[in-house]
Every structure is written in C-alpha cells, then in structure tokens.
N, C-alpha and C. Protein backbone atom coordinates (compact mmCIF):
# COMPACT_ATOMS: atom_id res chain seq x y z
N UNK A 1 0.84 -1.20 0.00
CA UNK A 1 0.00 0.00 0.00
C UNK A 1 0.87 1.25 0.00
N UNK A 2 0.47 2.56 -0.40
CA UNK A 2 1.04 3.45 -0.72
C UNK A 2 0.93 4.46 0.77
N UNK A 3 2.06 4.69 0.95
CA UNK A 3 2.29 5.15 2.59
C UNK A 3 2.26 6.89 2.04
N UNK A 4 0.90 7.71 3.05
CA UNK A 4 1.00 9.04 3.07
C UNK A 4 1.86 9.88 3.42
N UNK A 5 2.40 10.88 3.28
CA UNK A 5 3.34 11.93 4.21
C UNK A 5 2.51 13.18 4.21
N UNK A 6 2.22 13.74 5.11
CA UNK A 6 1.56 15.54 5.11
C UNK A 6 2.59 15.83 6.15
N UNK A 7 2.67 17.08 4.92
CA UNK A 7 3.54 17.82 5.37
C UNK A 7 2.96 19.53 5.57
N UNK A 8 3.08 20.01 6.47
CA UNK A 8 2.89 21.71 6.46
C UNK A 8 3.40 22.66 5.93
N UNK A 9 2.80 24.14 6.08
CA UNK A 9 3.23 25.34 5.26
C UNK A 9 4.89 25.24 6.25
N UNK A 10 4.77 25.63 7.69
CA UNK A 10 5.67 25.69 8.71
C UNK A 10 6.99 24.55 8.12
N UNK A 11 6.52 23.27 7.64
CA UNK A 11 7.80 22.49 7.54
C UNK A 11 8.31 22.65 6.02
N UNK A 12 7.47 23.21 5.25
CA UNK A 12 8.51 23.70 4.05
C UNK A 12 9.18 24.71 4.05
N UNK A 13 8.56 25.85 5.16
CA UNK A 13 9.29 27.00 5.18
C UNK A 13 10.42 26.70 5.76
N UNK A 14 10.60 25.96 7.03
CA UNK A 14 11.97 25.89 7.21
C UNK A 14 12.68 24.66 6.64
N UNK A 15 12.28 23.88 5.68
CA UNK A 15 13.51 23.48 4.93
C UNK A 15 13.72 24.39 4.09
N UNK A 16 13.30 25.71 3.31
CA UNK A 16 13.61 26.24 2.24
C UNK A 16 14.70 27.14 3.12
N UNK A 17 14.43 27.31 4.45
CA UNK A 17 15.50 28.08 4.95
C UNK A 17 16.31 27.94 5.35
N UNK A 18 16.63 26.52 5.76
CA UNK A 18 17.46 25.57 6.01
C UNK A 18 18.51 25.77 4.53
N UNK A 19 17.68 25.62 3.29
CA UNK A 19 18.90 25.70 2.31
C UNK A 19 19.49 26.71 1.95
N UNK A 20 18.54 27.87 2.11
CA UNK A 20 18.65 29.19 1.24
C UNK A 20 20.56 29.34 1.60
N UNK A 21 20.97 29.50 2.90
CA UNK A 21 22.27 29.94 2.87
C UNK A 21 23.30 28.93 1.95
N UNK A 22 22.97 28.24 1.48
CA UNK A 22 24.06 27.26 0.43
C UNK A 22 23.73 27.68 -0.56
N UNK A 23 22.62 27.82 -0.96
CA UNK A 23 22.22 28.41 -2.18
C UNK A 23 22.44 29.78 -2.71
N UNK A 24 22.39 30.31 -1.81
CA UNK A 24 22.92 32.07 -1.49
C UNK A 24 24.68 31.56 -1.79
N UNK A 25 24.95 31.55 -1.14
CA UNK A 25 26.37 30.76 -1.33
C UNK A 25 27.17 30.32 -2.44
N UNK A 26 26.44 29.65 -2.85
CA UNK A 26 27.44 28.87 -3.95
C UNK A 26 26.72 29.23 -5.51
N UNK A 27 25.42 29.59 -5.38
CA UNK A 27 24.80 29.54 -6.61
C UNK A 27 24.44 31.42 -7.25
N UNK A 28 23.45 31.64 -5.91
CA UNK A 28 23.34 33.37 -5.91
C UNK A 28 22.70 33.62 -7.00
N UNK A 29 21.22 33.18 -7.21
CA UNK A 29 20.77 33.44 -8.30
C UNK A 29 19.75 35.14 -8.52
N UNK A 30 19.86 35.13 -9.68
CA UNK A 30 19.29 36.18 -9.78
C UNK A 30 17.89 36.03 -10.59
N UNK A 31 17.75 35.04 -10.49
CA UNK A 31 16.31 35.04 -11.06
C UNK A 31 15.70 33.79 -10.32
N UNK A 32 14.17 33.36 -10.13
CA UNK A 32 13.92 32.11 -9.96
C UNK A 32 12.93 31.69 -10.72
N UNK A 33 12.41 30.98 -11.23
CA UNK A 33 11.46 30.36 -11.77
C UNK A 33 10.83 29.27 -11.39
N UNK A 34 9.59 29.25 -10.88
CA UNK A 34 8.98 28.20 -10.16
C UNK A 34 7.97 27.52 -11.52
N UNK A 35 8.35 26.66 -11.00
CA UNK A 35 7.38 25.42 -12.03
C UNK A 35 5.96 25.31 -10.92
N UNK A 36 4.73 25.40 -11.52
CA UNK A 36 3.58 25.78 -10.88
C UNK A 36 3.04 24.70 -10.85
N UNK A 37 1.92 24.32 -10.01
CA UNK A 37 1.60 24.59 -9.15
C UNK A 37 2.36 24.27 -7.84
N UNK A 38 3.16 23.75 -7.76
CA UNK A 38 3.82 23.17 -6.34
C UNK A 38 5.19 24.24 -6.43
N UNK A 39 5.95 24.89 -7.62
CA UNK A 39 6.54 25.44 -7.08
C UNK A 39 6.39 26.77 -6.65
N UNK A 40 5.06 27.23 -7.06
CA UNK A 40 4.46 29.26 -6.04
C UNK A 40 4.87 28.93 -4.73
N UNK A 41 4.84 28.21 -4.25
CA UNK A 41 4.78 28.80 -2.61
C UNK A 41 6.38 28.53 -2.48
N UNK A 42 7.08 27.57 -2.54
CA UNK A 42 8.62 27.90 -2.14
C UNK A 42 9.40 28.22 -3.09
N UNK A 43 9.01 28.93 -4.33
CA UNK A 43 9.61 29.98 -4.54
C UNK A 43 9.34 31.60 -4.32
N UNK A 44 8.12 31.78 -3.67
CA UNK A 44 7.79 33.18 -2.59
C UNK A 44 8.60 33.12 -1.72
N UNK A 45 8.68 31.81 -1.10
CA UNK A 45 9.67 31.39 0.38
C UNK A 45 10.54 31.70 0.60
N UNK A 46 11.37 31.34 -0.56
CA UNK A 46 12.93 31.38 -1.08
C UNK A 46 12.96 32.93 -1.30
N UNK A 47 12.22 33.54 -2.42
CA UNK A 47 12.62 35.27 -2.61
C UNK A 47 12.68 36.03 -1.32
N UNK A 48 11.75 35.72 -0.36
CA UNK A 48 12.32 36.63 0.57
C UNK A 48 13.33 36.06 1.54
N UNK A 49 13.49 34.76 1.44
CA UNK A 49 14.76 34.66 2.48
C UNK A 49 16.33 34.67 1.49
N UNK A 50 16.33 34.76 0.08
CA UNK A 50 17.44 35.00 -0.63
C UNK A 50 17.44 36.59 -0.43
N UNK A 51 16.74 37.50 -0.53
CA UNK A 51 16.74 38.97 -0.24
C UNK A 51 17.54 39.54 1.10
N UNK A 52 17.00 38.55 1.78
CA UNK A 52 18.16 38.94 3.15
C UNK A 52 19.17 38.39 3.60
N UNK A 53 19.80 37.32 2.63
CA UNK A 53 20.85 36.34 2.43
C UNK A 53 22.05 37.22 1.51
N UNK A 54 21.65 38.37 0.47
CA UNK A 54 22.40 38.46 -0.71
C UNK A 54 21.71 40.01 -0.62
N UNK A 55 22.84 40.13 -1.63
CA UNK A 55 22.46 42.25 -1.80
C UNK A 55 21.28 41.88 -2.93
N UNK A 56 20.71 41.08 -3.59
CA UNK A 56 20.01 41.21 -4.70
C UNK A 56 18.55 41.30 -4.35
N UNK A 57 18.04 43.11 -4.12
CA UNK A 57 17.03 43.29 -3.37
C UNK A 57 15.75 43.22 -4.31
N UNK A 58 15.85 42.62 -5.59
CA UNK A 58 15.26 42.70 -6.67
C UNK A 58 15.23 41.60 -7.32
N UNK A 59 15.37 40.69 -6.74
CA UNK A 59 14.96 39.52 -7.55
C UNK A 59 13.55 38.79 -7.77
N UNK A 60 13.13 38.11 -8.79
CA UNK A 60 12.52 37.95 -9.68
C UNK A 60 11.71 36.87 -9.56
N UNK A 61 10.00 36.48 -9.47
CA UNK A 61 9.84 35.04 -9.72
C UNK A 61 9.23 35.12 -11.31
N UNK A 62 9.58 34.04 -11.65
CA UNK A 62 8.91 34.01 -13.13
C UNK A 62 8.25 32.60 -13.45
N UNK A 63 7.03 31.94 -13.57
CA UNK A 63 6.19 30.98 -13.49
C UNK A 63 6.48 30.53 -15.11
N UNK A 64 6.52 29.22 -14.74
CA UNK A 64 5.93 28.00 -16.09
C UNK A 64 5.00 26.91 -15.47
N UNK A 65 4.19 26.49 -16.54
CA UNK A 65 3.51 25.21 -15.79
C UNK A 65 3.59 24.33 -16.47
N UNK A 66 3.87 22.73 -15.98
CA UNK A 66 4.02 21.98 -16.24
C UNK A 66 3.49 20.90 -15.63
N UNK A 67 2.89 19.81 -16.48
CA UNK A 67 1.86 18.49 -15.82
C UNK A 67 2.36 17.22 -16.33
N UNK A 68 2.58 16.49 -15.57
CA UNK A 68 3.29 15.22 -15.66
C UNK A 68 2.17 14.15 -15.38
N UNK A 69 1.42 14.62 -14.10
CA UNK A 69 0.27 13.88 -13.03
C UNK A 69 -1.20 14.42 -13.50
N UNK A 70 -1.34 15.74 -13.60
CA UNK A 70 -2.57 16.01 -13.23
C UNK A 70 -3.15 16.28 -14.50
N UNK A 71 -4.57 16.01 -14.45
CA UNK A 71 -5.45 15.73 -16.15
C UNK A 71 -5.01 17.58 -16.28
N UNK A 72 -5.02 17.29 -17.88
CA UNK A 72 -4.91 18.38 -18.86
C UNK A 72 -5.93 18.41 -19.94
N UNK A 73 -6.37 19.70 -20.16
CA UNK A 73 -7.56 19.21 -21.32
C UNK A 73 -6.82 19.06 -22.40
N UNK A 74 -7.72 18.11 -23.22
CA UNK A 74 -6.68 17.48 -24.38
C UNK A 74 -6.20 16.40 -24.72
N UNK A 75 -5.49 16.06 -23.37
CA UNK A 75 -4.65 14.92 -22.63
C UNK A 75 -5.13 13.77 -22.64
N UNK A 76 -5.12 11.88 -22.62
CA UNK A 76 -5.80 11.29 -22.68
C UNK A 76 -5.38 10.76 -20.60
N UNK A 77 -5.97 9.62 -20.17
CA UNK A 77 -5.74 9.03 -18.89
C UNK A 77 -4.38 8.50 -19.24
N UNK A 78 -4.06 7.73 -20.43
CA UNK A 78 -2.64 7.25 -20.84
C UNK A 78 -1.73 8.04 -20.60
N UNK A 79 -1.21 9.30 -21.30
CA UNK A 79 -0.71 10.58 -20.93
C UNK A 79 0.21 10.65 -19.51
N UNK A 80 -0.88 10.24 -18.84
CA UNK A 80 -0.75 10.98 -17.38
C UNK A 80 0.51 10.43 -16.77
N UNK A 81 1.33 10.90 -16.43
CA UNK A 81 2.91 10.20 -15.40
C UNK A 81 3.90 9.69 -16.73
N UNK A 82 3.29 9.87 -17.96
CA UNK A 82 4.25 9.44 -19.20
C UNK A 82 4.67 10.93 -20.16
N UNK A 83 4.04 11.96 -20.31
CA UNK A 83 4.53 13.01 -21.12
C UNK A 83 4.64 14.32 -20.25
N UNK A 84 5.28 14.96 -20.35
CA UNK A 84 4.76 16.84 -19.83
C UNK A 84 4.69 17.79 -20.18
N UNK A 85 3.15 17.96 -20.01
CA UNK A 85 2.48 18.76 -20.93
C UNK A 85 3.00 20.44 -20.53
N UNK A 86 3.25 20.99 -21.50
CA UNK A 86 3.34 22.31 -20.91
C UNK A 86 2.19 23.07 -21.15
N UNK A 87 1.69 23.63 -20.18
CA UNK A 87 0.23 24.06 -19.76
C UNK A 87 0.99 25.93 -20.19
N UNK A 88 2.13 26.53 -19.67
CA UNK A 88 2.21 27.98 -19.22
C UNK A 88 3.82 27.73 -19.89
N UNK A 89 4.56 29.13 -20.51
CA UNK A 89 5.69 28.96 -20.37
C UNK A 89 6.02 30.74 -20.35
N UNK A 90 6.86 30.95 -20.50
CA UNK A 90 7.87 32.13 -20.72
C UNK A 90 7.67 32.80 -21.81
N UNK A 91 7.46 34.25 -21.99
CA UNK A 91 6.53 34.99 -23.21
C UNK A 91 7.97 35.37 -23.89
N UNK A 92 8.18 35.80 -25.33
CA UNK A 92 9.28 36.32 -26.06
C UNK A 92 10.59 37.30 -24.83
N UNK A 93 9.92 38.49 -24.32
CA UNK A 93 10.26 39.39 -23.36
C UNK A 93 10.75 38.61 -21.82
N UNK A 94 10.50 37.68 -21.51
CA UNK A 94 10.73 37.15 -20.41
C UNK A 94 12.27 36.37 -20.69
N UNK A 95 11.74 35.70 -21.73
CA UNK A 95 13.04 34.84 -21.96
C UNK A 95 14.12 35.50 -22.34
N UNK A 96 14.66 36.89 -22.65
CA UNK A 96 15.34 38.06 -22.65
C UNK A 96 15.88 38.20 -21.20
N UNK A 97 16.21 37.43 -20.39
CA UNK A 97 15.83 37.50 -18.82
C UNK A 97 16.86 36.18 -18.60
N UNK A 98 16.39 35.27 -19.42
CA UNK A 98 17.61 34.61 -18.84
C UNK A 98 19.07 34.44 -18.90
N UNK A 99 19.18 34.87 -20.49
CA UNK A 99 20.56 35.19 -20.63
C UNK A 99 21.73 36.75 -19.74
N UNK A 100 22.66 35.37 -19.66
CA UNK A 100 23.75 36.15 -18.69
C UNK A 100 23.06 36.17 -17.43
N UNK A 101 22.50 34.90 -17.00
CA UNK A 101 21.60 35.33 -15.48
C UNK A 101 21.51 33.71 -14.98
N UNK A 102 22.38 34.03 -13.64
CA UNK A 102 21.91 32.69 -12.89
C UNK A 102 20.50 32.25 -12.62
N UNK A 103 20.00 31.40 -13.23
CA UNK A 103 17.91 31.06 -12.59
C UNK A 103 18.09 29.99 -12.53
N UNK A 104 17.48 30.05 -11.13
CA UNK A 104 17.17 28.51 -10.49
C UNK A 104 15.71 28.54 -10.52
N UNK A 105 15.42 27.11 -11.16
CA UNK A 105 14.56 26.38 -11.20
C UNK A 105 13.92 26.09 -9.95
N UNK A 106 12.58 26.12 -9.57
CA UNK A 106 12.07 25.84 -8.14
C UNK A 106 10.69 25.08 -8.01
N UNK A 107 10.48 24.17 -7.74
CA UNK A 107 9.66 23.07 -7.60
C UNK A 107 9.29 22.37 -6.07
N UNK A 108 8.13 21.55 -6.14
CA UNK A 108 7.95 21.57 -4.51
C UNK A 108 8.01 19.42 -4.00
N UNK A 109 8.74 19.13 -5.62
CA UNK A 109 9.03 17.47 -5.51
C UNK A 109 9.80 16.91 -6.69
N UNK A 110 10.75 16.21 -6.28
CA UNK A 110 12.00 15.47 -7.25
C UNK A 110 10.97 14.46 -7.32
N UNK A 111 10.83 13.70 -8.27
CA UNK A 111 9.65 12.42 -8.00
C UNK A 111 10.50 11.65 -9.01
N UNK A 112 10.44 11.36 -10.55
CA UNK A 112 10.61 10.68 -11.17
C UNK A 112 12.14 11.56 -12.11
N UNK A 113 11.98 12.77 -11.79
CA UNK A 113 13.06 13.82 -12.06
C UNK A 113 12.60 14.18 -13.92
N UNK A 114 11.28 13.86 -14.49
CA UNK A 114 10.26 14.52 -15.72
C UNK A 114 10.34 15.42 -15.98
N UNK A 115 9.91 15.86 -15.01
CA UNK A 115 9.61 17.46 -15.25
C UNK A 115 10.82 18.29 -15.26
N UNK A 116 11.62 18.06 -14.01
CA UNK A 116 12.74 18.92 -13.93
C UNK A 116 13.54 19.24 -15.17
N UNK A 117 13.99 17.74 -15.65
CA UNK A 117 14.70 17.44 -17.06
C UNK A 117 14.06 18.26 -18.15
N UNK A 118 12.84 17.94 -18.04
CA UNK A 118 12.22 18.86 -19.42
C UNK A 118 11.97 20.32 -19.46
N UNK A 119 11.86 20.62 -17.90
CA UNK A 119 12.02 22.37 -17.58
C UNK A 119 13.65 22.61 -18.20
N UNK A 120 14.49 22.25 -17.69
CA UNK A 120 15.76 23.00 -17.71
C UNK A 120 16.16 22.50 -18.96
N UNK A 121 16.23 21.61 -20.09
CA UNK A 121 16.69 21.12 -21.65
C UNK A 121 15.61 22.16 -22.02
N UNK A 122 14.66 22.80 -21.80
CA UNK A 122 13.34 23.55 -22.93
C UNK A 122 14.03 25.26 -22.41
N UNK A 123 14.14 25.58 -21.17
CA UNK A 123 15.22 26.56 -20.79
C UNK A 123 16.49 26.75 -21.33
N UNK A 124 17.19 25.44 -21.60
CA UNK A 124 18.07 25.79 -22.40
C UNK A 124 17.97 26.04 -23.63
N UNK A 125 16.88 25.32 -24.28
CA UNK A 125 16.82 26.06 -26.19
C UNK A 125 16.32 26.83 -26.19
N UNK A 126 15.52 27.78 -25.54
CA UNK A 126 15.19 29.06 -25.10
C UNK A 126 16.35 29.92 -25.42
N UNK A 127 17.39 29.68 -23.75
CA UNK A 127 18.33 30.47 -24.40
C UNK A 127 19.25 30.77 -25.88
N UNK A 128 19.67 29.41 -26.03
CA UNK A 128 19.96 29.26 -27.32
C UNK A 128 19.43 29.62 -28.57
N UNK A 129 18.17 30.03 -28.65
CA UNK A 129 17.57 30.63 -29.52
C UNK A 129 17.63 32.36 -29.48
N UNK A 130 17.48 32.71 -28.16
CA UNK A 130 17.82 34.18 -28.07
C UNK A 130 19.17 34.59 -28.11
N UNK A 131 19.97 33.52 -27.60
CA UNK A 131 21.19 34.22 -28.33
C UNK A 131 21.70 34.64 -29.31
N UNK A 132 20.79 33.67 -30.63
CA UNK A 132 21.17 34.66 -31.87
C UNK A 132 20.80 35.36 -32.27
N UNK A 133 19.86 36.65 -31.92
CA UNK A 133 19.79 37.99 -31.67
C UNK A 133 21.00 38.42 -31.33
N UNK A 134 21.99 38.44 -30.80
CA UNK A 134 22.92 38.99 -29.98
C UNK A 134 24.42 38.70 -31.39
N UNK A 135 25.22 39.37 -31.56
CA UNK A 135 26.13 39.87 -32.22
C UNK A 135 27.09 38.62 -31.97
N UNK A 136 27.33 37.54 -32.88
CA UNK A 136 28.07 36.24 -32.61
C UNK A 136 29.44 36.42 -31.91
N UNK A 137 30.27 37.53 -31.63
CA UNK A 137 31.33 37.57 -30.99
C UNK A 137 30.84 38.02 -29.24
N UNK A 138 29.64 37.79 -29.26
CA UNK A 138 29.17 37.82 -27.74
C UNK A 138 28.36 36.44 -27.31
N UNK A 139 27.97 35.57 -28.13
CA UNK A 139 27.70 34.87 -27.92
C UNK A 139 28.11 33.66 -27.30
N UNK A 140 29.44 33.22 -27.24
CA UNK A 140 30.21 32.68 -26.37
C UNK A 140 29.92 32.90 -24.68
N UNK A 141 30.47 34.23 -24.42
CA UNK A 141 30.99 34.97 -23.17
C UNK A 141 29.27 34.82 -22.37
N UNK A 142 28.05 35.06 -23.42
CA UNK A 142 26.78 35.40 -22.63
C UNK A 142 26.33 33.77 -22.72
N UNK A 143 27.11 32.98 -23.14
CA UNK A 143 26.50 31.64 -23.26
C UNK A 143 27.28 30.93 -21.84
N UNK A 144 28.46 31.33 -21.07
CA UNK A 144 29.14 30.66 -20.40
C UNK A 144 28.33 31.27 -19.10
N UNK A 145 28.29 32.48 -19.15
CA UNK A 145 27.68 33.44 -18.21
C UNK A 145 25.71 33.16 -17.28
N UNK A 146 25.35 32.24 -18.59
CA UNK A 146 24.26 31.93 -17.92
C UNK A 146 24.07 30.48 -17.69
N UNK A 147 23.70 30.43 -16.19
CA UNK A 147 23.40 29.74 -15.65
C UNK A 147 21.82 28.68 -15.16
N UNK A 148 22.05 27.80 -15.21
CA UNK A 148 20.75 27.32 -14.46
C UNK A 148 20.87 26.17 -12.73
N UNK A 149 20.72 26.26 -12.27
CA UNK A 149 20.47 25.61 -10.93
C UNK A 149 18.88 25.17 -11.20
N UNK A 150 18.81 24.43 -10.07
CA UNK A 150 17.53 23.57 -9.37
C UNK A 150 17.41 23.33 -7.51
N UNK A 151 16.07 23.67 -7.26
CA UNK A 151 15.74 23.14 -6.13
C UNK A 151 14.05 23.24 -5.88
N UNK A 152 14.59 21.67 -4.86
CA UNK A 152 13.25 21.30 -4.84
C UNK A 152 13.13 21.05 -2.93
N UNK A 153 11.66 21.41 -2.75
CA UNK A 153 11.97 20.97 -1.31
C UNK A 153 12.17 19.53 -0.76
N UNK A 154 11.68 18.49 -1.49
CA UNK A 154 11.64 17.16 -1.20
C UNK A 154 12.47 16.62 -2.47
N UNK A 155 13.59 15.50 -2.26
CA UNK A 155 13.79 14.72 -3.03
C UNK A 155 13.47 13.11 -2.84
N UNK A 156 13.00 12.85 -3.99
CA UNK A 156 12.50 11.18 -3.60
C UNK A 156 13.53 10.12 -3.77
N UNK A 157 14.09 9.64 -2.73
CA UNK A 157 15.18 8.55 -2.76
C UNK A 157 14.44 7.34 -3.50
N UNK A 158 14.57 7.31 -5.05
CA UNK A 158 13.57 6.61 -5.69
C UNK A 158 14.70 6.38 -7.26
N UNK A 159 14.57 5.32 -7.97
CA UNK A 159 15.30 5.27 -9.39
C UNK A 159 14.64 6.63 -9.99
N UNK A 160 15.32 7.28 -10.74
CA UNK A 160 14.89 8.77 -11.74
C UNK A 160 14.48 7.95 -13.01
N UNK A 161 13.92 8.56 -14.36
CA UNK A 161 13.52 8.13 -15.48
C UNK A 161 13.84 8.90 -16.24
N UNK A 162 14.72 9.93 -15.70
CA UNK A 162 15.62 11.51 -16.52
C UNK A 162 16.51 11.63 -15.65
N UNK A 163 17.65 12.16 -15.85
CA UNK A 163 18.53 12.77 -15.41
C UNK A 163 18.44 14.76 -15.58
N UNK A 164 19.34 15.05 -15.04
CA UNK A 164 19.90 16.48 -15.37
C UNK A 164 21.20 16.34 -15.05
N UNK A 165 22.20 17.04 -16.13
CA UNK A 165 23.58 17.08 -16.55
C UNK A 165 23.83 17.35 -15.18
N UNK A 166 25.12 17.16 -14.78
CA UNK A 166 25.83 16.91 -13.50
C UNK A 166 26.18 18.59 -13.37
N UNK A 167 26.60 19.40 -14.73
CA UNK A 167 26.58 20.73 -14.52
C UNK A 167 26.09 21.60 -13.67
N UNK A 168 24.09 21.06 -13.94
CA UNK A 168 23.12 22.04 -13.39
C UNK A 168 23.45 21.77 -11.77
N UNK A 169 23.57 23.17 -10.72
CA UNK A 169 23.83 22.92 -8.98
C UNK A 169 22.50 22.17 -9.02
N UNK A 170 22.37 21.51 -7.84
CA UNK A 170 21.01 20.95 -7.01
C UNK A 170 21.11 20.53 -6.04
N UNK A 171 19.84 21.44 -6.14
CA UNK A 171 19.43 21.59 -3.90
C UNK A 171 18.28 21.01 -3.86
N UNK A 172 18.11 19.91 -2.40
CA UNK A 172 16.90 19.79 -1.86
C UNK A 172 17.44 20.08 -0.70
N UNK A 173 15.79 20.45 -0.22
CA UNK A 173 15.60 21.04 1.67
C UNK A 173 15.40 19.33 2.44
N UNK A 174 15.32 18.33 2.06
CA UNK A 174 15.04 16.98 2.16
C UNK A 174 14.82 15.86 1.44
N UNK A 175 15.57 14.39 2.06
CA UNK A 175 15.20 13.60 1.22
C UNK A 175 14.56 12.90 1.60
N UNK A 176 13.95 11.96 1.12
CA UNK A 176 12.69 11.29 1.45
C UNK A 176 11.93 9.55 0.66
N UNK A 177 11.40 8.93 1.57
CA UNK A 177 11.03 8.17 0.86
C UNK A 177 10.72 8.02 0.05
N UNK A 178 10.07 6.80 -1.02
CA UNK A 178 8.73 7.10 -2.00
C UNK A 178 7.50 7.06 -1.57
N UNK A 179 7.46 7.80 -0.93
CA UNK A 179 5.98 8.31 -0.26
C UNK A 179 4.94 9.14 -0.95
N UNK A 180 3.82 8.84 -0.72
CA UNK A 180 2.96 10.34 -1.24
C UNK A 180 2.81 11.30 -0.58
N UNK A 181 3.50 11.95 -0.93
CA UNK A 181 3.76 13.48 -0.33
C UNK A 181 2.38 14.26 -0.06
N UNK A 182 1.42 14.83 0.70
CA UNK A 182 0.71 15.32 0.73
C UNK A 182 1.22 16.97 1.56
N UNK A 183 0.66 18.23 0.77
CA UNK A 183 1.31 19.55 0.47
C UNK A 183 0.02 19.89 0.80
N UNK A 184 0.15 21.09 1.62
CA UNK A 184 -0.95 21.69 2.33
C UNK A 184 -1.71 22.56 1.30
N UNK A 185 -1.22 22.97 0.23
CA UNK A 185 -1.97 24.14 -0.39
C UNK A 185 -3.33 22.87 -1.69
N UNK A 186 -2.83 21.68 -1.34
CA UNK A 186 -3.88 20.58 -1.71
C UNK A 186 -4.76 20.12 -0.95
N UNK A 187 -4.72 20.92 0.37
CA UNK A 187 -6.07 20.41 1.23
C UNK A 187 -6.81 21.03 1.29
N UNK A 188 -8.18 20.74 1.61
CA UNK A 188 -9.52 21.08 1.60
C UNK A 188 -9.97 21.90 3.22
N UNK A 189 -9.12 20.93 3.97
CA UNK A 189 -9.00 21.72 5.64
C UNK A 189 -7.54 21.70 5.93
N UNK A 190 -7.58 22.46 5.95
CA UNK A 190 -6.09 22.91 6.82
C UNK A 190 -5.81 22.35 8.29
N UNK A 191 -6.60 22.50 8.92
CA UNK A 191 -6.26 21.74 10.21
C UNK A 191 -6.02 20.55 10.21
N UNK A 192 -6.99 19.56 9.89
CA UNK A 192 -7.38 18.16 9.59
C UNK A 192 -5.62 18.14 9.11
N UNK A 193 -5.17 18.49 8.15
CA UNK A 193 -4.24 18.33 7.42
C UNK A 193 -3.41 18.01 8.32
N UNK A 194 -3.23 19.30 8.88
CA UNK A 194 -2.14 19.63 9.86
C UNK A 194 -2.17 19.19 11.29
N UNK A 195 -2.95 18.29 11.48
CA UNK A 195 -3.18 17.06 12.65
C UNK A 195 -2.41 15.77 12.22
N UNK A 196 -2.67 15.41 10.79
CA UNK A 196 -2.04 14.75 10.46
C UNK A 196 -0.75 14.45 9.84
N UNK A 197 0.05 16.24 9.98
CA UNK A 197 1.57 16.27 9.26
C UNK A 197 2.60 15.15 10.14
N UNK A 198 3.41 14.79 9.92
CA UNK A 198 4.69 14.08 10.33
C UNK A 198 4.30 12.75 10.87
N UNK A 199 3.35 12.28 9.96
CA UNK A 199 2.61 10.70 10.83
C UNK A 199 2.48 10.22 9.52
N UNK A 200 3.41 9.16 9.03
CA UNK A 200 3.25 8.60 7.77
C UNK A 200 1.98 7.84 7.83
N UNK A 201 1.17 7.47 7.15
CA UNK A 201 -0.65 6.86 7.37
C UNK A 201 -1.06 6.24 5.76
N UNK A 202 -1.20 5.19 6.09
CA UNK A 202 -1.64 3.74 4.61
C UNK A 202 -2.87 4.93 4.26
C-alpha cells in the first residue's frame, strides 16, 4: 500500500530556509522560476529569504507550468505520469531574462526527475535561440555566463527516469522516501491536514 506523508506550510518554510544559505552561497541566483503549481509557494519562500541572504534586493519570480500527473484538457488518462504537458511557459520578453543570469529552477518534488529534465533542456533552447539575436562575438561569453540551478523541497530517494547534466547545482531542503507526499496548499481543511503532518498513514 502506498504510505502518506503531510507535510505543512511551517515544515517547508523551514527546509527552504534551512537551504537558502548554500544556495545564497554557492549559486546566488538572480532570477527564480517556479514550475507551478507546487513550485508558487517555495519559490515566494525562497525570494524573501534570498533577499536577506544576498544584496540582490530585486529579484525575480517568473512561473511555467508543467503536468506530468494532473489531467490536462486534451490529454488522454494514458498521458498521465508518461509526457509533460506544458500548460504555461515564458513569453518572447521574459526569456530576454535569462541570458547572462543565474535562474534557479524551483519546484515543490523530485519524483521521477520529468519534469525537472524537461524544464531545464526547454530553458536551455530558449536560451539558445535568443542568443542569436545577440552579435556572434558575444555569444560565447553570454553563453558561459548563464546559468541554471535547481531546487526542490523534497527529493525522492527513488530510481529517476531523466537525469539532469551533472553541470546544473542541485538543492533539496530533504530527502525522502517514495511516499505520497501530501502539500498543504492541496487540502480542503487545513487543520485536519495539519493534525495529520509528520505521521506517515496507509
């Protein structure tokens, strides 16, 4: 049987703060981009505790969405946990944003590592496409210059079905079984929820 985990707003906030100073640290991004729906809330989390970690009083969230799990119109039941659909992405003007700019990727579960892989390879031909706008003897220097990182608050100690290049940094705030993660901004009562955080339950 498939063993529950609920987890609270309180216990993601402090793993995201738990990491922020390594991440501040070693990575120092200047942009973030949360993959939606699970990554809005710890990448709000993260912007204000990177703000008082780093001089960068201006940093950035910028949303994509992406569905691996959850029905999409369109989509068949087959689909579901096998393709990812991109629901939302990055408008012409946005993607002007990533070049020459550290952005970390921000998500709220490593699961099968799908999504992540296909966020940051579709980020990268992004960039690669806007770079040739840019005058080919700069294209090198603004190609070395930008960066991508990842973090997620949970990683699932589980076989992956993607990788990401050993290049990209990556942070989790925790690792974790293969559990079903249950995330508070998916409950219906909040309390109920939160009676039942840190008590794994069939």
């Amino acid at each position: 049987m498939v063993q529950h985990l609920w987890v609270t707003y309180n216990d993601i906030h402090n793993l995201i703060r738990k990491s922020t100073p390594e991440i501040a640290r070693s990575f120092n991004p200047d942009l973030l981009i949360a993959i939606g729906g699970g990554g809005f809330f710890p990448a709000r989390v993260m912007r204000t505790l990177l703000r008082e970690e780093t001089t960068n009083k201006t940093l950035q969230i910028q949303a994509i969405g992406l569905s691996l799990y959850e029905p999409v119109t369109g989509t068949t039941v087959e689909k579901l946990g096998e393709e990812v659909i991109r629901t939302q992405w990055l408008g012409p003007e946005t993607q002007k944003l990533l070049v020459g700019r550290r952005n970390l990727i921000v998500d709220e579960v490593d699961d099968t590592r799908k999504t992540l892989h296909y966020a940051v390879s579709e980020l990268q031909k992004d960039v690669e496409k806007e770079l040739l706008s840019y005058p080919e003897d700069q294209r090198a220097a603004l190609r070395e210059a930008t960066k991508f990182g990842v973090f997620v608050v949970h990683n699932k100690k589980k076989p992956k079905l993607a990788e990401i290049d050993s290049s990209i940094p990556y942070f989790s705030g925790a690792e974790v079984d293969d559990v079903w993660l249950e995330y508070p901004w998916e409950a219906t009562n909040i309390e109920e929820h939160d009676a039942r955080a840190g008590r794994p339950a069939n």
